[in-house]
Protein backbone atom coordinates (compact mmCIF):
# COMPACT_ATOMS: atom_id res chain seq x y z
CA UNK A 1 22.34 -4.84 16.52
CA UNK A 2 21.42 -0.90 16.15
CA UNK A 3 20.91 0.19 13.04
CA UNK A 4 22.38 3.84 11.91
CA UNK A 5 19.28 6.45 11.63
CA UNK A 6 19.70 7.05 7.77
CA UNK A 7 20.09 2.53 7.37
CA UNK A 8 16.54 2.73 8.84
CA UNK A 9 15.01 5.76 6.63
CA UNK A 10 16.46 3.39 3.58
CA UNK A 11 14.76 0.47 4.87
CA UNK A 12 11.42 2.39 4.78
CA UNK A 13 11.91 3.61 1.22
CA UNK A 14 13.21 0.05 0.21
CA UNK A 15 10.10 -1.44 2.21
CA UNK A 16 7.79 0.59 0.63
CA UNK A 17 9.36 0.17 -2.75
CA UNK A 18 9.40 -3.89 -2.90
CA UNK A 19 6.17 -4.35 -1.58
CA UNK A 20 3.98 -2.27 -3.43
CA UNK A 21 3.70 -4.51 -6.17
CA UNK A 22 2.52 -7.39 -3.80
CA UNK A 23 -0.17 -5.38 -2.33
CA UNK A 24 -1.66 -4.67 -5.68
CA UNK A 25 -1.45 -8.11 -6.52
CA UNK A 26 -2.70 -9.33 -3.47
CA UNK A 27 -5.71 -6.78 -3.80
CA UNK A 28 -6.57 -7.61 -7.43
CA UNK A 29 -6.55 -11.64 -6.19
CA UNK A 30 -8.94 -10.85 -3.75
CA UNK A 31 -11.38 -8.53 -6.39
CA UNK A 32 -11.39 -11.70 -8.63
CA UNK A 33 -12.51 -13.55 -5.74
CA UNK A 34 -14.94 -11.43 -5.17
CA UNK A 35 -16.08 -11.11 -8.53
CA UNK A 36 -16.19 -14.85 -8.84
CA UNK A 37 -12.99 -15.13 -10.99
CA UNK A 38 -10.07 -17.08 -10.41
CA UNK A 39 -7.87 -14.08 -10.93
CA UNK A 40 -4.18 -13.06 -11.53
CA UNK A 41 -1.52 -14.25 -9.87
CA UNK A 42 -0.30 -12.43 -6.58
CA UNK A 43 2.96 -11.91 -7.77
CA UNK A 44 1.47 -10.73 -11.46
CA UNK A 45 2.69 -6.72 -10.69
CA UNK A 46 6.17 -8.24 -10.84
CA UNK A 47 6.31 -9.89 -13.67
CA UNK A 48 4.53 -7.98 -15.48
CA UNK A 49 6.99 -4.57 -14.43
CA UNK A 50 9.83 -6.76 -15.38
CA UNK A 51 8.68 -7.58 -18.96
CA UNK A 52 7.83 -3.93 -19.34
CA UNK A 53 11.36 -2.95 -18.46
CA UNK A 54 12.54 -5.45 -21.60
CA UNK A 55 10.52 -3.28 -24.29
CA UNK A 56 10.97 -0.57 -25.96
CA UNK A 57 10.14 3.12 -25.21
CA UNK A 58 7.98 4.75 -27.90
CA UNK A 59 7.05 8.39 -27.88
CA UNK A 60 3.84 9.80 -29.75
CA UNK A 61 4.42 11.96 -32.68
CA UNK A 62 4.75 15.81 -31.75
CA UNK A 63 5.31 14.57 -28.04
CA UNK A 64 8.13 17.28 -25.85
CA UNK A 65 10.82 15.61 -23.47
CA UNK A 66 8.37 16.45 -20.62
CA UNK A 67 6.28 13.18 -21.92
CA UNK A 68 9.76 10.48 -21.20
CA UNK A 69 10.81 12.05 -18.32
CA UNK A 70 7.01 12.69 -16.52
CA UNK A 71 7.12 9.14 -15.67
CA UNK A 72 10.79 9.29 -13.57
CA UNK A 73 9.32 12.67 -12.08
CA UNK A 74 6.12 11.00 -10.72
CA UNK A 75 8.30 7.73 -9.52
CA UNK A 76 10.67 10.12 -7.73
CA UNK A 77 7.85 11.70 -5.81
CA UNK A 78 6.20 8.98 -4.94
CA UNK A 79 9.36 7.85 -3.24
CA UNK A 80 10.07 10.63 -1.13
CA UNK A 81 6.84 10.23 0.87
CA UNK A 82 8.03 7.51 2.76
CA UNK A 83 10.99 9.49 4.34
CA UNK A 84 8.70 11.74 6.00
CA UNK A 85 6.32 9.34 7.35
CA UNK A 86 6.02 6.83 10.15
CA UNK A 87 6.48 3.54 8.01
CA UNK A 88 8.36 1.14 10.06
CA UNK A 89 9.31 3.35 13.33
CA UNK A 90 7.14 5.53 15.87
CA UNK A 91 10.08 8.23 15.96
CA UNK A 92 11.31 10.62 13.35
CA UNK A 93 14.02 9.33 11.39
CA UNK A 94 16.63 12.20 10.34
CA UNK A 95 14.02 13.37 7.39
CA UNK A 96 11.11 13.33 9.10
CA UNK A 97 10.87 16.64 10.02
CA UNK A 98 11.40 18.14 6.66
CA UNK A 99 8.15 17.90 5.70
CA UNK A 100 4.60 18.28 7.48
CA UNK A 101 1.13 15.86 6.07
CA UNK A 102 0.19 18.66 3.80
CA UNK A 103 4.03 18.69 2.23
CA UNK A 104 3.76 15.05 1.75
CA UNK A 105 0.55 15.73 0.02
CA UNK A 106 1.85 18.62 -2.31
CA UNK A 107 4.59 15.64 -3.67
CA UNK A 108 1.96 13.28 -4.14
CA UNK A 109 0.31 15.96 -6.49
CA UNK A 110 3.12 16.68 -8.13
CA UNK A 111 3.95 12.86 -9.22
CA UNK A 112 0.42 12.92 -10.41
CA UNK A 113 0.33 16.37 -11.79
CA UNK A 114 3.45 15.36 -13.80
CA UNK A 115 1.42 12.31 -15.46
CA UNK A 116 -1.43 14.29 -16.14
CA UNK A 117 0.61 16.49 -18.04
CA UNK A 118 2.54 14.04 -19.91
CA UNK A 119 -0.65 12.32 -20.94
CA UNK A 120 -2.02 16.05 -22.30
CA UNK A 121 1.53 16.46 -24.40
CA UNK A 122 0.27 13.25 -26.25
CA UNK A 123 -2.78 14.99 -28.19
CA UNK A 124 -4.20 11.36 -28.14
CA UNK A 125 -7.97 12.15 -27.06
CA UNK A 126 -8.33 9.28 -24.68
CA UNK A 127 -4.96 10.80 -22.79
CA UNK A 128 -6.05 14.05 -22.36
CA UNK A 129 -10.14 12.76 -21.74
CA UNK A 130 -8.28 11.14 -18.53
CA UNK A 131 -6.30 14.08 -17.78
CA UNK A 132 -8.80 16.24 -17.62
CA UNK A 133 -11.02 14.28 -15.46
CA UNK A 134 -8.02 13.57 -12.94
CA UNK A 135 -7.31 17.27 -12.87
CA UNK A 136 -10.68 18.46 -12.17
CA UNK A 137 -11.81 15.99 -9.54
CA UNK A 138 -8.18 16.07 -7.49
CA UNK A 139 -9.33 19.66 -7.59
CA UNK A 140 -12.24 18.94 -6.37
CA UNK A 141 -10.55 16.99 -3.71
CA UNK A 142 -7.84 19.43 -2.74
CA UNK A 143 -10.66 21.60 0.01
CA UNK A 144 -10.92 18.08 1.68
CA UNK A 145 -7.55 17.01 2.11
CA UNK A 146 -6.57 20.89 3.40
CA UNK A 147 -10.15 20.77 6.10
CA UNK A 148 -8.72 17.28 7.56
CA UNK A 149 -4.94 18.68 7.88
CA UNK A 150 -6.71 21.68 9.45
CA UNK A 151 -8.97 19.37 11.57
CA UNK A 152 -6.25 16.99 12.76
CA UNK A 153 -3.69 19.97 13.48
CA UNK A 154 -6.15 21.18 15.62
CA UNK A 155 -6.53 18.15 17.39
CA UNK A 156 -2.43 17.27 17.82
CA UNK A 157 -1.19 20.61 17.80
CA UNK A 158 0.70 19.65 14.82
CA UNK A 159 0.84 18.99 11.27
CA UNK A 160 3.94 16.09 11.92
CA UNK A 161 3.27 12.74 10.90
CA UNK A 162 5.19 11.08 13.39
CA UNK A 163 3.32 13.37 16.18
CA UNK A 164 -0.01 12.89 15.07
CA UNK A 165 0.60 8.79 15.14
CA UNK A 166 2.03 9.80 18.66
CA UNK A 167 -1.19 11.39 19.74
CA UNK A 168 -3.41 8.78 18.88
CA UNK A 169 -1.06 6.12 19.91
CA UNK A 170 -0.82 7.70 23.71
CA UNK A 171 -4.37 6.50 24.17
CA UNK A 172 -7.29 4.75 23.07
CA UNK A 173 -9.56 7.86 23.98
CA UNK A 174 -7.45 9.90 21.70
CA UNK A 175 -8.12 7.77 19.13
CA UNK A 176 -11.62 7.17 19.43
CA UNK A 177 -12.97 10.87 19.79
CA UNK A 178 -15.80 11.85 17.63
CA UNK A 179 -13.69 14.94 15.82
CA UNK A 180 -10.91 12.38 15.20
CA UNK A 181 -12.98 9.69 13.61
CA UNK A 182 -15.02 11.93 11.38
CA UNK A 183 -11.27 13.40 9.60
CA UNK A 184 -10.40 9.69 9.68
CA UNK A 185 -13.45 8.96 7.52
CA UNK A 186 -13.14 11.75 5.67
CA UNK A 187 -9.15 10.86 4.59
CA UNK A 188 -10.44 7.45 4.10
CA UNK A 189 -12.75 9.35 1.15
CA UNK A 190 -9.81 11.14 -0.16
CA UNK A 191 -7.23 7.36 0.05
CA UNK A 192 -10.60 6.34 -2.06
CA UNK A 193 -10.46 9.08 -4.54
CA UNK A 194 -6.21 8.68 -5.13
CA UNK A 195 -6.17 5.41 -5.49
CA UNK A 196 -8.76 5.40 -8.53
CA UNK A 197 -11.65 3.49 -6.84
CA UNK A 198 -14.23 5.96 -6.85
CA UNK A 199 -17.63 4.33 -7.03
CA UNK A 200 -18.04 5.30 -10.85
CA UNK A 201 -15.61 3.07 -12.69
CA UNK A 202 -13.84 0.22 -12.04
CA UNK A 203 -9.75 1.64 -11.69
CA UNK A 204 -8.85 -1.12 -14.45
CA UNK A 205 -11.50 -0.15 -16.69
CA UNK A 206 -10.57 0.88 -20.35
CA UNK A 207 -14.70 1.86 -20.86
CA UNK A 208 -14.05 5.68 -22.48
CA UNK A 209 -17.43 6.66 -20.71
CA UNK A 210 -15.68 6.20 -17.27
CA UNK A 211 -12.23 5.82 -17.30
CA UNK A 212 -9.77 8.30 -15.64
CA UNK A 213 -6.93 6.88 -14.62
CA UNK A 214 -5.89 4.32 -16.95
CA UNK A 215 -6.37 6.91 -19.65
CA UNK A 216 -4.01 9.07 -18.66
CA UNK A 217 -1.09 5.93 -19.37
CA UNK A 218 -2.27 5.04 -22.51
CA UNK A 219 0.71 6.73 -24.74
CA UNK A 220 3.20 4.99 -22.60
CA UNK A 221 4.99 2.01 -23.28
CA UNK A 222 8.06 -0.11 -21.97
CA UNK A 223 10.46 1.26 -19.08
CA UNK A 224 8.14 4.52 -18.99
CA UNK A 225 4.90 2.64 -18.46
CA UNK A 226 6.76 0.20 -15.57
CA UNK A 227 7.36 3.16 -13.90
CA UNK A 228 4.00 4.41 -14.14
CA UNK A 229 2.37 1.01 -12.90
CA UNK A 230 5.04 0.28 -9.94
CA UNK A 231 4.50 4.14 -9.09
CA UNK A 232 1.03 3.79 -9.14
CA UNK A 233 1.31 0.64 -6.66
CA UNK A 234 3.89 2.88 -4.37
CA UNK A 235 1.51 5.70 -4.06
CA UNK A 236 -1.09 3.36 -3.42
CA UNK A 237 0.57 1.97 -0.54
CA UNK A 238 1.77 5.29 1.04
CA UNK A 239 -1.54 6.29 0.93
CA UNK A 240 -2.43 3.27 2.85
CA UNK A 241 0.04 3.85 5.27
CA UNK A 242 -0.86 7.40 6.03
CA UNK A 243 -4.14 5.85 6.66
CA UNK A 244 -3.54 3.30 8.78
CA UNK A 245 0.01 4.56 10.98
CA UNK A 246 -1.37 8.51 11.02
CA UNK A 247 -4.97 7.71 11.63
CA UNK A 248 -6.40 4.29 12.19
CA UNK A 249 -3.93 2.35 13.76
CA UNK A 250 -0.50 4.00 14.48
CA UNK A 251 0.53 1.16 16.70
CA UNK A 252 3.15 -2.32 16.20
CA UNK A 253 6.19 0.33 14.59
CA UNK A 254 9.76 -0.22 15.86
CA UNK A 255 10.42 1.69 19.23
CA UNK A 256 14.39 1.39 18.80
CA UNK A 257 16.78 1.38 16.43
CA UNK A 258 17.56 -2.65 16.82
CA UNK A 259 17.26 -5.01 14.14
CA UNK A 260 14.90 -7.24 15.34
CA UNK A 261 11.94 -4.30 15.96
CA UNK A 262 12.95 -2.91 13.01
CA UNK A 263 11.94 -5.84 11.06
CA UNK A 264 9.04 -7.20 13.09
CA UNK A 265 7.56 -4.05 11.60
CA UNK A 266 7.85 -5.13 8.26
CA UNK A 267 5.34 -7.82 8.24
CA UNK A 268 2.85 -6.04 10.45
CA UNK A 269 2.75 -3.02 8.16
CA UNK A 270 2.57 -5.36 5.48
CA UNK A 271 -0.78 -6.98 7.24
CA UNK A 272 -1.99 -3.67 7.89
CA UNK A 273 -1.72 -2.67 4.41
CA UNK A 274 -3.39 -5.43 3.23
CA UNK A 275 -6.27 -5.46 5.36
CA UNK A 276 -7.06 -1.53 4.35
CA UNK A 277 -6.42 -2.66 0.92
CA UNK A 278 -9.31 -5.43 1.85
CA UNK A 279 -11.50 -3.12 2.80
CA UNK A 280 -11.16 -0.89 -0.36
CA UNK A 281 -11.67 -3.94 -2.31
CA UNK A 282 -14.89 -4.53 -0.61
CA UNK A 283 -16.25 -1.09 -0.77
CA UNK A 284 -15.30 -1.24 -4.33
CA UNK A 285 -16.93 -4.54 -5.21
CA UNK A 286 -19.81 -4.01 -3.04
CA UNK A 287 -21.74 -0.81 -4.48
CA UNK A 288 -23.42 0.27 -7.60
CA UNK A 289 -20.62 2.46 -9.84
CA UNK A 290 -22.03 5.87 -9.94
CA UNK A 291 -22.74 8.14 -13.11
CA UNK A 292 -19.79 10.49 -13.93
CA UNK A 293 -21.61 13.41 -12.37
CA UNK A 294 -21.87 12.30 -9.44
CA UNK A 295 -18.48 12.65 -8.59
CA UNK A 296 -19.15 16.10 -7.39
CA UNK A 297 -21.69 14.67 -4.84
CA UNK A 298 -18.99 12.23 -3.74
CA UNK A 299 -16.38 14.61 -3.18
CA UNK A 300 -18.45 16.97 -1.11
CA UNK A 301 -19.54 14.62 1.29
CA UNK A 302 -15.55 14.05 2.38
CA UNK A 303 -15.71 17.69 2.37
CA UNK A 304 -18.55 17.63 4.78
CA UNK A 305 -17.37 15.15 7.17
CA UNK A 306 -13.80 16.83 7.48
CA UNK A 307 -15.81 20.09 8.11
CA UNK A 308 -17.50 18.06 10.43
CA UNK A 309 -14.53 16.97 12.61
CA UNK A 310 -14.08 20.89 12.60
CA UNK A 311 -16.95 21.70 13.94
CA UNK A 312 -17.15 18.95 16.31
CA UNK A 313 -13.87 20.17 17.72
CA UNK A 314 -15.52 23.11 18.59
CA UNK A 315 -18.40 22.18 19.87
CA UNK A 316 -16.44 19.73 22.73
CA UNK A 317 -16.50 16.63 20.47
CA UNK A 318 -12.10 16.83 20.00
């Protein structure tokens, strides 16, 4: 059975969209474990989206418009990633030429952008303390996700997503060359930073001294916070699929249209998101959390290996 192009783009927003809240689960279970902990249930993200969806929607006092619709803003952003990236197939889908790695990037800012400003219309101090923090280190972030764009264009002659995969997947070699790896490691950094694990503060933490982004929802309630958590849980796993179909491991996608590829590629992109997401949970579990300040030093060592890859390129390492 061949499915029409536009069924197929659906199927990757759909994909994306039901099994985001798995992942999260899935990664939490395996924190506890780690932590010694029994730990929520794998399916927890679900029922606990569904019960926020029951409540009721309060707004703080003083609060604009901007701070109810923020939350439908960030979800819709989140959600048009996926049409522009290699999720399920190794060929661009009618949308996935609309946007290049860095737009995909810009609409990931914006979803969190919008939160951050949402959570600053509150006045509540804890809001805006994890505002601020989330604006000042994603700028601190921004030189290292333009220097591995830069780097990687360099290397594919393109900014697509669906080329670069192509590149890498058209040979091991390609995939394994020193100016490669060190922008892979370098995005892997960044995936760190946007997902809320950087090594300072646990990214379920309410501890003021370290929280960021759990701050930054803590006006919301009911429909608007389900949003925020299940658009959390997309990003998170369209970050993890950049990583892992654009840069790590761009291979087991549908070559054709037909059903049964099509779907094969659901479970193996579900396995590949979990085992990044194992990884993360590892590297998060594993090391000391850092003082606040240190940040700074954090973020400019993705900057250095991205300028790295750069400079490798040139030198004969690409």
């Amino acid at each position: 059975m061949l499915l029409a192009p536009a069924a197929v783009q659906a199927l990757q927003v759909a994909v994306v969209l039901l099994l985001s809240p798995v992942l999260s689960g899935a990664i939490a279970r395996g924190e506890a474990r780690l932590q010694g902990r029994r730990g929520p249930r794998v399916l927890q993200p679900y029922y606990d989206i569904i019960k926020l969806f029951g409540k009721e929607t309060l707004a703080p006092e003083g609060a604009s418009w901007f701070f109810l619709a923020a939350p439908v803003v960030a979800f819709t952003s989140f959600l048009m990633v996926p049409l522009l990236i290699p999720v399920l197939t190794n060929f661009p889908l009618p949308l996935g030429y609309m946007g290049d790695i860095l737009g995909g990037g810009l609409i990931l800012a914006l979803g969190g952008f919008s939160v951050a400003l949402a959570a600053a219309d509150t006045r509540s101090p804890y809001a805006q303390l994890g505002s601020s923090r989330a604006t000042t280190f994603g700028a601190l972030i921004e030189p290292s996700v333009l220097f591995v764009v830069f780097a990687v264009a360099l290397i594919t002659t393109t900014d697509l997503p669906y080329a670069m995969a192509g590149v890498d997947r058209s040979s091991l070699a390609q995939a394994i060359r020193p100016a490669h790896l060190f922008a892979a490691v370098a995005f892997f950094l960044v995936v760190l930073s946007d997902t809320g694990r950087i090594p300072v503060e646990t990214h379920t933490s309410t501890l003021e001294l370290g929280m960021i982004d759990e701050a930054r929802t803590f006006e919301h309630s009911g429909p608007a916070l389900a949003l925020l958590k299940w658009g959390s849980a997309v990003k998170q796993m369209v970050l993890y699929v950049i990583l892992a179909d654009v840069f790590a491991a761009p291979w087991g996608l549908a070559g054709s249209r037909q059903l049964g590829p099509v779907l094969l590629a659901v479970p193996i992109l579900l396995g590949k998101a979990l085992g990044v997401g194992a990884i993360f949970a590892v590297v998060d579990n594993s090391f000391s959390k850092l003082r606040l300040y240190k940040i700074t030093e954090f973020m400019t060592g993705a900057f250095a290996l991205s300028a790295v890859a750069v400079l490798v390129l040139y030198l004969g390492g690409g």
